[in-house]
C-alpha atoms as a PDB file:
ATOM      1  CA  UNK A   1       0.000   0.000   0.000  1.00  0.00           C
ATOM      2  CA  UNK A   2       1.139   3.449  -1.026  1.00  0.00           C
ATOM      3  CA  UNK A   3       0.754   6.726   1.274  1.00  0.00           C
ATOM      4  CA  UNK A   4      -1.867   7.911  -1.459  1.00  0.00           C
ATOM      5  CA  UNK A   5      -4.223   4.437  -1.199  1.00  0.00           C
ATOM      6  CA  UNK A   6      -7.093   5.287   0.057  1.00  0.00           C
ATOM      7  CA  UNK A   7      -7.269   1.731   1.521  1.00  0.00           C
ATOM      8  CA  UNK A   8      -4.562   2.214   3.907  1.00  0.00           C
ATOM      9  CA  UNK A   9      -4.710   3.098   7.181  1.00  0.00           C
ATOM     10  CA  UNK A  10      -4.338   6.841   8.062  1.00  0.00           C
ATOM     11  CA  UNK A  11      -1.947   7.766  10.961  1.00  0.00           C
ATOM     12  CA  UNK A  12      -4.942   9.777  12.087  1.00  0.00           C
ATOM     13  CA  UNK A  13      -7.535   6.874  12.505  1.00  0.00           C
ATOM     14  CA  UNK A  14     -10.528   7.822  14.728  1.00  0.00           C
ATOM     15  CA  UNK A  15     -11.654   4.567  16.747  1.00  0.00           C
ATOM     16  CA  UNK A  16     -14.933   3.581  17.840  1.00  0.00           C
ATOM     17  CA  UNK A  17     -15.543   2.593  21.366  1.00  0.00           C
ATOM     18  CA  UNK A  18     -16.184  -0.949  19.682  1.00  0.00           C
ATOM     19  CA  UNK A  19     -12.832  -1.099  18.277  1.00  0.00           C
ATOM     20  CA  UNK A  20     -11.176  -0.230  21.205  1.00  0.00           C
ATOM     21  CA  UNK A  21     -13.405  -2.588  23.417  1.00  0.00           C
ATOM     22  CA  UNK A  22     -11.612  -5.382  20.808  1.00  0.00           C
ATOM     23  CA  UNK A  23      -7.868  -4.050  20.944  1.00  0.00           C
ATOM     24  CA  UNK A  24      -7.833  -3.592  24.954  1.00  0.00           C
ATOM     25  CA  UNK A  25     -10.178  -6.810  25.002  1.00  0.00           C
ATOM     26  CA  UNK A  26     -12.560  -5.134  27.829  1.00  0.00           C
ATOM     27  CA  UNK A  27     -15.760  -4.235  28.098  1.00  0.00           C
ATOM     28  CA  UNK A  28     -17.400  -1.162  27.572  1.00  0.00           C
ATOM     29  CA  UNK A  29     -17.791   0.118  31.294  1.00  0.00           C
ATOM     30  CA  UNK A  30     -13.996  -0.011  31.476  1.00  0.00           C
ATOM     31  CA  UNK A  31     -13.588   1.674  28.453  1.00  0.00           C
ATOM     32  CA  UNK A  32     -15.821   4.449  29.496  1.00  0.00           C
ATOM     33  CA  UNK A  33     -14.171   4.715  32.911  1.00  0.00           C
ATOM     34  CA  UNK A  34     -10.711   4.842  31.282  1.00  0.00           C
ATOM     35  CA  UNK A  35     -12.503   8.098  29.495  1.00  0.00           C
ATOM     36  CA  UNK A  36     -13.920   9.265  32.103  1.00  0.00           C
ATOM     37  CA  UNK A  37     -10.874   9.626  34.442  1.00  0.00           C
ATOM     38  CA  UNK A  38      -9.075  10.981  31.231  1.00  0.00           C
ATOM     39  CA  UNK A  39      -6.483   7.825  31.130  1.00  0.00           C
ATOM     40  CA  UNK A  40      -7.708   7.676  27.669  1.00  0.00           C
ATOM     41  CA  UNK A  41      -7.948  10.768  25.193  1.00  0.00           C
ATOM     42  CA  UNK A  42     -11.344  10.837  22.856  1.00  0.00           C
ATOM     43  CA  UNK A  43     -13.570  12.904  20.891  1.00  0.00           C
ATOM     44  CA  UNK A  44     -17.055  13.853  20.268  1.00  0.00           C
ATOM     45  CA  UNK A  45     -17.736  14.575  17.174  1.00  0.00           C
ATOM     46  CA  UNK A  46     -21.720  15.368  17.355  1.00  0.00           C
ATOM     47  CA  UNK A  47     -22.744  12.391  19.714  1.00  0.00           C
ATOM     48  CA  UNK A  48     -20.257   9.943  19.229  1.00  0.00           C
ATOM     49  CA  UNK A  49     -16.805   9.528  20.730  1.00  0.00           C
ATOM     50  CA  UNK A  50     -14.205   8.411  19.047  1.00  0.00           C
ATOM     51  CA  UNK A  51     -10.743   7.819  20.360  1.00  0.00           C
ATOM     52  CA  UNK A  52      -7.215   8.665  18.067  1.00  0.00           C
ATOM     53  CA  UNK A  53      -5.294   5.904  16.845  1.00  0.00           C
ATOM     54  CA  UNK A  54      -2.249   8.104  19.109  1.00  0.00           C
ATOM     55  CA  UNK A  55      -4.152   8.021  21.980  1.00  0.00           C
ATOM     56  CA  UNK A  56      -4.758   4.251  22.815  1.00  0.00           C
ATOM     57  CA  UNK A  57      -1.248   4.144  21.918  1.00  0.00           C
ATOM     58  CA  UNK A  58      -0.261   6.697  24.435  1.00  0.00           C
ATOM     59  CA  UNK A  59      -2.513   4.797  26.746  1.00  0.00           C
ATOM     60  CA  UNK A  60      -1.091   1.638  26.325  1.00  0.00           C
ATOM     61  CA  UNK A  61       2.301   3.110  26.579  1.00  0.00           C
ATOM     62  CA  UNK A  62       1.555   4.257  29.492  1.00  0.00           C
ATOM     63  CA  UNK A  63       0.485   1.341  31.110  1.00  0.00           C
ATOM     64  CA  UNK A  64       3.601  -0.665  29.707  1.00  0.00           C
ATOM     65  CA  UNK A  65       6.072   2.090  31.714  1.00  0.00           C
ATOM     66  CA  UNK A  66       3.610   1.845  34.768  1.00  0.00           C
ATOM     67  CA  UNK A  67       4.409  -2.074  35.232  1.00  0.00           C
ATOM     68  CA  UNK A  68       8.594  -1.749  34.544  1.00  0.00           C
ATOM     69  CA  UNK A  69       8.568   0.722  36.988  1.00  0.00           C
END
């Protein structure tokens, strides 16, 4: 895939809570307490949220430097 495909994934992707439920592999109360406390960045773009691609990886980041420490 080429930057210009308009197949391939953009470094901007906007998530659904969904798709994130899926990648973190919990449910959706966590995911909307992990939004809630602001451990997790989103959006609202009219009445749904969605979260950045760069945010769940921030989050999960975040988590990884949490445990080593």
């Amino acid at each position: 895939m080429t930057a210009h495909d308009p197949v391939a994934p953009c470094e901007g992707e906007l998530l659904t809570i969904p798709q994130v439920m899926a990648r973190l592999q919990l449910g959706r109360s966590a995911i909307y307490d992990l939004l809630r406390t602001g451990q997790l960045a989103s959006i609202t773009l009219g009445r749904a949220r969605r979260i950045p691609t760069h945010a769940l990886t921030d989050f999960i980041r975040t988590c990884l430097e949490q445990e080593a420490a």
